[in-house]
PDB file of N, CA and C in Angstrom:
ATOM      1  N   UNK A   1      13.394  -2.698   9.130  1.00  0.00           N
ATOM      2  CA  UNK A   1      12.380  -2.271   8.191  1.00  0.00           C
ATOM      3  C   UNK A   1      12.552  -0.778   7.914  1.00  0.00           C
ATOM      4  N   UNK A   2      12.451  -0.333   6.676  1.00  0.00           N
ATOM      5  CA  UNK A   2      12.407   1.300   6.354  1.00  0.00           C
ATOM      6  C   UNK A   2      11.338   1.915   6.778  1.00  0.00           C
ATOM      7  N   UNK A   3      11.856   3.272   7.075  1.00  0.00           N
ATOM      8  CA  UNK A   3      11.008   3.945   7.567  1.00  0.00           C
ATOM      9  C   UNK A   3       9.801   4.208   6.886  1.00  0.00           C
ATOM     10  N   UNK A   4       9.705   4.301   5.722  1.00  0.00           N
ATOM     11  CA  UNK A   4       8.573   4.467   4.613  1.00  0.00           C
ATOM     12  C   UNK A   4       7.436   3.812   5.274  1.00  0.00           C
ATOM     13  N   UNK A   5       7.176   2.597   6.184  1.00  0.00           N
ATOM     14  CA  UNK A   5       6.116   2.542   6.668  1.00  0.00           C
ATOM     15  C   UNK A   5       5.331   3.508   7.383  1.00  0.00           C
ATOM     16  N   UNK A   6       6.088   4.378   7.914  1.00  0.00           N
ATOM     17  CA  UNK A   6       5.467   5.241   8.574  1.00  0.00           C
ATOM     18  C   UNK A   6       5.176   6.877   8.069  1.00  0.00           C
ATOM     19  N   UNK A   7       5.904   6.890   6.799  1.00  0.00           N
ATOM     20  CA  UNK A   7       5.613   8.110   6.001  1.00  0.00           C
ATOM     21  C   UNK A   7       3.731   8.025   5.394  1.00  0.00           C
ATOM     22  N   UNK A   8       3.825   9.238   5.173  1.00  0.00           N
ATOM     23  CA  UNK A   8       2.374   9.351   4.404  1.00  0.00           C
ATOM     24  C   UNK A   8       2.414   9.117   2.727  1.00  0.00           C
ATOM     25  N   UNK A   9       1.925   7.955   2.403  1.00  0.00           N
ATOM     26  CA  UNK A   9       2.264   6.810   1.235  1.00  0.00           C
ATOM     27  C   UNK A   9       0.990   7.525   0.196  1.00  0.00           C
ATOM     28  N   UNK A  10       0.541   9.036   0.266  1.00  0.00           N
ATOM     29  CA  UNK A  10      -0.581  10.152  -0.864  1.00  0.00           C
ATOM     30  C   UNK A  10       0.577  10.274  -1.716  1.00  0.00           C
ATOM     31  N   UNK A  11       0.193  10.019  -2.854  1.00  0.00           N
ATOM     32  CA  UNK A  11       1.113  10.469  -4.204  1.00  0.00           C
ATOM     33  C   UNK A  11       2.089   9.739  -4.434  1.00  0.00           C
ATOM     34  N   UNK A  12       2.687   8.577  -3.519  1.00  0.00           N
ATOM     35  CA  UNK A  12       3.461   7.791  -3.798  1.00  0.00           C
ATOM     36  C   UNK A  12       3.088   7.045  -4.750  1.00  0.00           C
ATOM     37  N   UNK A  13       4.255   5.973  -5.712  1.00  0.00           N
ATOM     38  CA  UNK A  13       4.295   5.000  -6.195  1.00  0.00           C
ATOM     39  C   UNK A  13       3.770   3.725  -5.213  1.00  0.00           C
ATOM     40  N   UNK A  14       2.947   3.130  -6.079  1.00  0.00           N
ATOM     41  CA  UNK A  14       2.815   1.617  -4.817  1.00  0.00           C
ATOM     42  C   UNK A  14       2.822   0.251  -5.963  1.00  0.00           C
ATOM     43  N   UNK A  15       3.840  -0.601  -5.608  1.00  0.00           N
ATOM     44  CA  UNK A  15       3.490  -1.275  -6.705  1.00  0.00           C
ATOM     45  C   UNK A  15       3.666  -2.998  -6.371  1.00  0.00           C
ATOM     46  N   UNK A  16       2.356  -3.627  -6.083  1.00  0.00           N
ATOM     47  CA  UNK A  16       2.078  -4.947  -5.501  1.00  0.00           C
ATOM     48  C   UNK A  16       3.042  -6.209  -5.607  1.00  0.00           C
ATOM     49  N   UNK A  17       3.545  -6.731  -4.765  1.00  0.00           N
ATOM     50  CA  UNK A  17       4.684  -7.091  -5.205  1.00  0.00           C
ATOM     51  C   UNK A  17       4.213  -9.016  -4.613  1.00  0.00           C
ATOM     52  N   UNK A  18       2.959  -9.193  -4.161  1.00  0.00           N
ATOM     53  CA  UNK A  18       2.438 -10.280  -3.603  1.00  0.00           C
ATOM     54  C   UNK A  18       1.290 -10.584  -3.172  1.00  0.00           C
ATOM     55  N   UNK A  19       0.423 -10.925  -3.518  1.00  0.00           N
ATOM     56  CA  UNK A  19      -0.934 -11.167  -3.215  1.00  0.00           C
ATOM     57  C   UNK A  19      -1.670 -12.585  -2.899  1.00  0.00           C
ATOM     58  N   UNK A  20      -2.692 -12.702  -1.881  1.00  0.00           N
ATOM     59  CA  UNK A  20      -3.231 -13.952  -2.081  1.00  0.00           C
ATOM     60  C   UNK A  20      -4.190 -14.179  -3.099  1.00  0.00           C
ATOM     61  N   UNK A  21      -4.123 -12.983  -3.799  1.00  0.00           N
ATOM     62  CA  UNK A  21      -5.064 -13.124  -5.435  1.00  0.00           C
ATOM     63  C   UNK A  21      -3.805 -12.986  -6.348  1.00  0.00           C
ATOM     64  N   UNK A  22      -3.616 -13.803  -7.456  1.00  0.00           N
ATOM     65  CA  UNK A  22      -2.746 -13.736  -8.350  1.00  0.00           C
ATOM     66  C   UNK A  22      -2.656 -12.444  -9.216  1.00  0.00           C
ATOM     67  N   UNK A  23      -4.008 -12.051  -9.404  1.00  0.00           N
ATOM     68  CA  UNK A  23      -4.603 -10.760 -10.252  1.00  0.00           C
ATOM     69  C   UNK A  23      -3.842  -9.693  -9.987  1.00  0.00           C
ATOM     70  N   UNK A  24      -3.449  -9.616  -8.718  1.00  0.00           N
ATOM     71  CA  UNK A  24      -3.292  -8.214  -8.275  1.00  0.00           C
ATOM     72  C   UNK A  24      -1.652  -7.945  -7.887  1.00  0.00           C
ATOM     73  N   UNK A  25      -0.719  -9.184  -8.569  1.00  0.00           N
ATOM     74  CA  UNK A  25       0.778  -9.260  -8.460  1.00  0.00           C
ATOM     75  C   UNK A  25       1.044  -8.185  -9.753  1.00  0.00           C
ATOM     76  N   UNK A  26       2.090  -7.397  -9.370  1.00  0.00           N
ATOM     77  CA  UNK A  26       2.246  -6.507 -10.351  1.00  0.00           C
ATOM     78  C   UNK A  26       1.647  -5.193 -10.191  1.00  0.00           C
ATOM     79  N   UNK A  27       0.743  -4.899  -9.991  1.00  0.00           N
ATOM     80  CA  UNK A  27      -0.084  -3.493 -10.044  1.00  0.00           C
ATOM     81  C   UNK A  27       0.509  -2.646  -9.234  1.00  0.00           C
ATOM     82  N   UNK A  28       0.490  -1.206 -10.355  1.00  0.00           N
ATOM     83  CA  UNK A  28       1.412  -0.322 -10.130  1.00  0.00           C
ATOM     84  C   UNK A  28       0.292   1.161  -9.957  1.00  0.00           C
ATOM     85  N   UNK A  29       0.704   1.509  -9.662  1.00  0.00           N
ATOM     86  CA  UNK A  29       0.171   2.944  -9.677  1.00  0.00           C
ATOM     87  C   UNK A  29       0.642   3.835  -8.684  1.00  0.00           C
ATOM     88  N   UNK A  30      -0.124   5.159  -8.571  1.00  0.00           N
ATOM     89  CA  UNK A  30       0.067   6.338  -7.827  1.00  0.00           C
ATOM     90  C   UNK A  30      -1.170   6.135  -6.604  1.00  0.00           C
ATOM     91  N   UNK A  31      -0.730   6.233  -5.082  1.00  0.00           N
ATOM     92  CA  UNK A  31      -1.935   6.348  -4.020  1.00  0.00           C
ATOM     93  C   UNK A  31      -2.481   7.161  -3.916  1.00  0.00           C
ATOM     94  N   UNK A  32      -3.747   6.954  -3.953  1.00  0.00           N
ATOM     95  CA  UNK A  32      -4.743   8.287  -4.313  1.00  0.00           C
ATOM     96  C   UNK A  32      -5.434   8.648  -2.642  1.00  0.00           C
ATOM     97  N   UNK A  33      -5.893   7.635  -2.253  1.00  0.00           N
ATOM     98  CA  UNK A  33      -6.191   7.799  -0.998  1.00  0.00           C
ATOM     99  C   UNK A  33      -5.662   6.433  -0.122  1.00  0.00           C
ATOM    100  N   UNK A  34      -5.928   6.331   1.442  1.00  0.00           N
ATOM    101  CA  UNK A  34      -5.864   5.086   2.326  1.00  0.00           C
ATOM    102  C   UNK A  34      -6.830   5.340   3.452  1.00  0.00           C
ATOM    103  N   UNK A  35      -7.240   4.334   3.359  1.00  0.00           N
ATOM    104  CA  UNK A  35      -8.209   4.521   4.636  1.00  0.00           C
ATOM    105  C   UNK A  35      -7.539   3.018   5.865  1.00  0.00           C
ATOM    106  N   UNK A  36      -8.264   2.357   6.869  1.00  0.00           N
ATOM    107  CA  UNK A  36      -8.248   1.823   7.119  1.00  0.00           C
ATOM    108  C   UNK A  36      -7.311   0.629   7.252  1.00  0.00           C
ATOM    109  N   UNK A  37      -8.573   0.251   6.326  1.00  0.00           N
ATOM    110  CA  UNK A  37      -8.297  -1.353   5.273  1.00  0.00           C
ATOM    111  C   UNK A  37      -7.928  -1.374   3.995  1.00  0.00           C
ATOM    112  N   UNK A  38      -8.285  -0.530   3.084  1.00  0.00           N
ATOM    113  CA  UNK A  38      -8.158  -0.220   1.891  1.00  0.00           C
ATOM    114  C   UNK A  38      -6.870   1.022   1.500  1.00  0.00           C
ATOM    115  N   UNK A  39      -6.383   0.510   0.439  1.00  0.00           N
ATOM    116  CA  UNK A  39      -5.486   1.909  -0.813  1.00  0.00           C
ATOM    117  C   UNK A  39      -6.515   1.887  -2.030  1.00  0.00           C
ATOM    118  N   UNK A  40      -6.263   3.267  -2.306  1.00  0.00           N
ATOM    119  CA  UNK A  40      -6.903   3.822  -3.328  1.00  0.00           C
ATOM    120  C   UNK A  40      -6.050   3.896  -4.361  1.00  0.00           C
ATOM    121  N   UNK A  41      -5.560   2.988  -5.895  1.00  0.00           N
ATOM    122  CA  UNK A  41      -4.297   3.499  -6.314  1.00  0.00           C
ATOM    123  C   UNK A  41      -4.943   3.944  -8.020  1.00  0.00           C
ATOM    124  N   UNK A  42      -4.420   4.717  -8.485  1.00  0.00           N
ATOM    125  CA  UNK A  42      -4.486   4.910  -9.675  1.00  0.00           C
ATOM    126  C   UNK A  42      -3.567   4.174 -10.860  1.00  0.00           C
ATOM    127  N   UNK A  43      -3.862   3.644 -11.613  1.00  0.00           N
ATOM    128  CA  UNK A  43      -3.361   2.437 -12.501  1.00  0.00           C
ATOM    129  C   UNK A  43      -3.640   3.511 -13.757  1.00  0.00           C
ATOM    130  N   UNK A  44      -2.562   2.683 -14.661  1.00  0.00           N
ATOM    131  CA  UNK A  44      -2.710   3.009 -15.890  1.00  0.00           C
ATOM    132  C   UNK A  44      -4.300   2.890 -16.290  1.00  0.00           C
ATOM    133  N   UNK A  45      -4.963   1.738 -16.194  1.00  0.00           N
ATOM    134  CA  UNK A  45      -5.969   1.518 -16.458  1.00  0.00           C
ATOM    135  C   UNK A  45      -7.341   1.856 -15.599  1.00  0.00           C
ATOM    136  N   UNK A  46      -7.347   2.909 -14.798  1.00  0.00           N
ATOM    137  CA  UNK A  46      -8.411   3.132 -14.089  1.00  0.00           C
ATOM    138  C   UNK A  46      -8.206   3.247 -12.194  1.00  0.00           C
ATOM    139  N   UNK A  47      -8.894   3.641 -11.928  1.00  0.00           N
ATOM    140  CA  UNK A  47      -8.361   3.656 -10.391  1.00  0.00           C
ATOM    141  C   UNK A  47      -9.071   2.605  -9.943  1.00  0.00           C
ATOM    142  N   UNK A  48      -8.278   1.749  -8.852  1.00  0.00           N
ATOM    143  CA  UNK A  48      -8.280   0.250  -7.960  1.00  0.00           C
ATOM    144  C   UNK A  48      -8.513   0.306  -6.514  1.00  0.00           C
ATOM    145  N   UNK A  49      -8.752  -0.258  -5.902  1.00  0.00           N
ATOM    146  CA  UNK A  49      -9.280   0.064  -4.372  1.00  0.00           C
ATOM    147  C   UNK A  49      -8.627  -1.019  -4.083  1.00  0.00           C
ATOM    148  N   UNK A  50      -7.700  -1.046  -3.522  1.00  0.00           N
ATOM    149  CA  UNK A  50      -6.714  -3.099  -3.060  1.00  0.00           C
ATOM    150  C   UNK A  50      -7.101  -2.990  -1.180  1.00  0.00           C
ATOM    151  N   UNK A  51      -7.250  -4.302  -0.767  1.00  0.00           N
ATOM    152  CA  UNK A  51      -7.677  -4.441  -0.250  1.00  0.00           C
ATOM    153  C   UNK A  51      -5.763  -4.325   1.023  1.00  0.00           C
ATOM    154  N   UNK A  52      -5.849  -4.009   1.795  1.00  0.00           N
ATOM    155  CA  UNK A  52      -4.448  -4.189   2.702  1.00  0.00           C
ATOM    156  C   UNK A  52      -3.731  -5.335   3.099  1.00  0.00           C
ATOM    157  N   UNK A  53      -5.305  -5.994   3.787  1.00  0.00           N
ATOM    158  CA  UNK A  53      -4.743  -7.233   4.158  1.00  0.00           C
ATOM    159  C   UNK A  53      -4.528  -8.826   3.110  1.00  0.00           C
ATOM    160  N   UNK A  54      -4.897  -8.632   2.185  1.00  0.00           N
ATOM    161  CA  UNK A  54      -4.261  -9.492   1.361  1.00  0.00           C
ATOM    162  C   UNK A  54      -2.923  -8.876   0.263  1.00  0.00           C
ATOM    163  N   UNK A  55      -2.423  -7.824   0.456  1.00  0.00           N
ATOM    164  CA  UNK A  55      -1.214  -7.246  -0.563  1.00  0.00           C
ATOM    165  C   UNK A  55       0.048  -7.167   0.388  1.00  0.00           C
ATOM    166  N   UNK A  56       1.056  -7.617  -0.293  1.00  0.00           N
ATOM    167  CA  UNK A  56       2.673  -7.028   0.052  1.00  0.00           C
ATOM    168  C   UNK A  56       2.826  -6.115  -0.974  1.00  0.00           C
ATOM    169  N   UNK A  57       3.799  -5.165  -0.373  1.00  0.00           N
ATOM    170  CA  UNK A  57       3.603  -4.030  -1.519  1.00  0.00           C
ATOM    171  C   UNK A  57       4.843  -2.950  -1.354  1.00  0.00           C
ATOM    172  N   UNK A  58       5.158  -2.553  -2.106  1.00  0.00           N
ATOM    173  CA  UNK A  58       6.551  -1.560  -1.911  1.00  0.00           C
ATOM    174  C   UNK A  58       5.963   0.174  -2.198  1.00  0.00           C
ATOM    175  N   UNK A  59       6.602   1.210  -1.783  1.00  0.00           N
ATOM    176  CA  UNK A  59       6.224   2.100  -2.318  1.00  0.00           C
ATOM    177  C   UNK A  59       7.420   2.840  -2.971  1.00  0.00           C
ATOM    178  N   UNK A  60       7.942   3.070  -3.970  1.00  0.00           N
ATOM    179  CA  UNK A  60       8.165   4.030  -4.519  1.00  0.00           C
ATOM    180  C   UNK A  60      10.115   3.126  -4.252  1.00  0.00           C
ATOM    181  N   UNK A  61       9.245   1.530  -4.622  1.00  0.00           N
ATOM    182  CA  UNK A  61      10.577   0.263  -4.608  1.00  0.00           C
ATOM    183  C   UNK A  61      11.499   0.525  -3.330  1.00  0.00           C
ATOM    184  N   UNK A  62      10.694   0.936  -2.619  1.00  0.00           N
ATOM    185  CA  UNK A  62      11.299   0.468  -1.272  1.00  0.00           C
ATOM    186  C   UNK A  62      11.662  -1.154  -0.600  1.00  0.00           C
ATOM    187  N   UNK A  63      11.638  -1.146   0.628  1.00  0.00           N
ATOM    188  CA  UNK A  63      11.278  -2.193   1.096  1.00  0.00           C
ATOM    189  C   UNK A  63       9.742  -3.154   1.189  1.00  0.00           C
ATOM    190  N   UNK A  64      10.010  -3.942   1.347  1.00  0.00           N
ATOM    191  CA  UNK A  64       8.073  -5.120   1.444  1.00  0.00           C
ATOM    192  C   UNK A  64       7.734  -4.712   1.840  1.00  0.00           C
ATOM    193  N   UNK A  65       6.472  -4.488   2.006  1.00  0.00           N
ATOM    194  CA  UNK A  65       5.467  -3.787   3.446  1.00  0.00           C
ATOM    195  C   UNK A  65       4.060  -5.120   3.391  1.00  0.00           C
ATOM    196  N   UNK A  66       3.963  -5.649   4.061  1.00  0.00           N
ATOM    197  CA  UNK A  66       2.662  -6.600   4.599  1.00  0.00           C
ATOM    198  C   UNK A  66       1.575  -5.704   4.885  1.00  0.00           C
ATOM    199  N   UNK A  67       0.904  -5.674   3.822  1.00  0.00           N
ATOM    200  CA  UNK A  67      -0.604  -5.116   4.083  1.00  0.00           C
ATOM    201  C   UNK A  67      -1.004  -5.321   5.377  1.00  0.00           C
ATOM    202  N   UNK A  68      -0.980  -6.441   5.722  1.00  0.00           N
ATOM    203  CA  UNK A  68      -1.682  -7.411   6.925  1.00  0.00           C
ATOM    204  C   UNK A  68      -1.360  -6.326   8.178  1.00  0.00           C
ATOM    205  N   UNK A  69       0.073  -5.822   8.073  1.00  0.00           N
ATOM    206  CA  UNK A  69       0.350  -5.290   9.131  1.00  0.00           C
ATOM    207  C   UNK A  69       0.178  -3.664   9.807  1.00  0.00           C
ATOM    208  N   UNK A  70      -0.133  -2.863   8.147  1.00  0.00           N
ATOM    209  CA  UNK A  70      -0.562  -1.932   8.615  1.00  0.00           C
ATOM    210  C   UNK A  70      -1.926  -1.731   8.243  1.00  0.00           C
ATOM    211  N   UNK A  71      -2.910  -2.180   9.180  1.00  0.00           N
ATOM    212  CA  UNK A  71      -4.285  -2.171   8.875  1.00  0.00           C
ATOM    213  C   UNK A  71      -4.833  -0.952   9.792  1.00  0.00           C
ATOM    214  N   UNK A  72      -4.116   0.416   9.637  1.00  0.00           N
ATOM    215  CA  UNK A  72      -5.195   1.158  10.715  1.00  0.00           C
ATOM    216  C   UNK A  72      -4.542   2.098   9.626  1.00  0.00           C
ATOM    217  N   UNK A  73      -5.249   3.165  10.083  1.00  0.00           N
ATOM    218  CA  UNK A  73      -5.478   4.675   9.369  1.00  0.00           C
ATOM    219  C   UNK A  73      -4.548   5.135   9.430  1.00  0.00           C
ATOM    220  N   UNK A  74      -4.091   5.760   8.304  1.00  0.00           N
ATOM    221  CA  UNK A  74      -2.697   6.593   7.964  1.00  0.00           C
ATOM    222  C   UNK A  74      -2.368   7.595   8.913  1.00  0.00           C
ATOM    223  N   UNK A  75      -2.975   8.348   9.823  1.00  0.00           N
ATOM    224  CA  UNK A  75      -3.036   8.983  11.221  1.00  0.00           C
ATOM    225  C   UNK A  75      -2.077   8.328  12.066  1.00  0.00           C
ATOM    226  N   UNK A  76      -2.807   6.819  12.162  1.00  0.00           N
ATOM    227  CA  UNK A  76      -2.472   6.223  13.168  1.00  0.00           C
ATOM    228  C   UNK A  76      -1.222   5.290  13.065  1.00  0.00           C
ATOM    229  N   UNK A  77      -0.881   5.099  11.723  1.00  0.00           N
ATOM    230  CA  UNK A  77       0.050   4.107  11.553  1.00  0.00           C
ATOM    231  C   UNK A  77       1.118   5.279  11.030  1.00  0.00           C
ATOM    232  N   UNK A  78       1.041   6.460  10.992  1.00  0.00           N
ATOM    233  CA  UNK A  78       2.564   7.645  11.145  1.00  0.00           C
ATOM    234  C   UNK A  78       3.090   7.564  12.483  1.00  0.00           C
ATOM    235  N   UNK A  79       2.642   7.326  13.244  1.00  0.00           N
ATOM    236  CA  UNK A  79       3.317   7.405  14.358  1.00  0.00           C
ATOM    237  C   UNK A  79       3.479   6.066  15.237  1.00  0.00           C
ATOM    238  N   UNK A  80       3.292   5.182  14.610  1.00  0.00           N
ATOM    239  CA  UNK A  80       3.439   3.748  15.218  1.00  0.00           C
ATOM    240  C   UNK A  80       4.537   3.061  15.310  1.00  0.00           C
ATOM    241  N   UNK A  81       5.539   2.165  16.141  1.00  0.00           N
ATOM    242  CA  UNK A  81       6.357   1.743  16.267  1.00  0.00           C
ATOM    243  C   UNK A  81       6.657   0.071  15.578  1.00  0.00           C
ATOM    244  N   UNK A  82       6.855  -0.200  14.632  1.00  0.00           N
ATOM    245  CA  UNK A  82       6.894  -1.379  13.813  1.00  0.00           C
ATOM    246  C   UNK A  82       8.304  -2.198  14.548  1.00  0.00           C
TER     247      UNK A  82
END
């Protein structure tokens, strides 16, 4: 897995590449914030709050990343061992 999981994913590209909501396949934007559970992304059309654990998601067309898997705070998941 690339390291990008563990970079700080502020200002990156993030762009949904799988969802258990159909709605949300595709969505692109810039990360505005991350908390937790949640990304904050800015879309062409307005800023989105996606939920973690239902998105696969690339940043900036990297590798997949499973929401599911990084569900803790950007603090905590920089220094975590995947």
């Amino acid at each position: 897995m690339s390291r990008t999981i563990n970079l700080p994913w502020i200002s990156h590209n993030l762009t949904v590449i799988g969802s258990d909501d159909p709605s949300l396949v595709g969505v692109s934007g810039t990360v505005l914030d991350e908390t937790k559970r949640t990304i904050l992304v800015r879309t062409s059309s307005g800023d989105l709050t996606l939920a973690k654990d239902v998105i696969t998601f690339t940043i900036d067309s990297g590798d997949a990343i499973d929401g599911s898997r990084v569900t803790q705070r950007a603090e905590d998941r920089i220094g975590r061992r995947y």
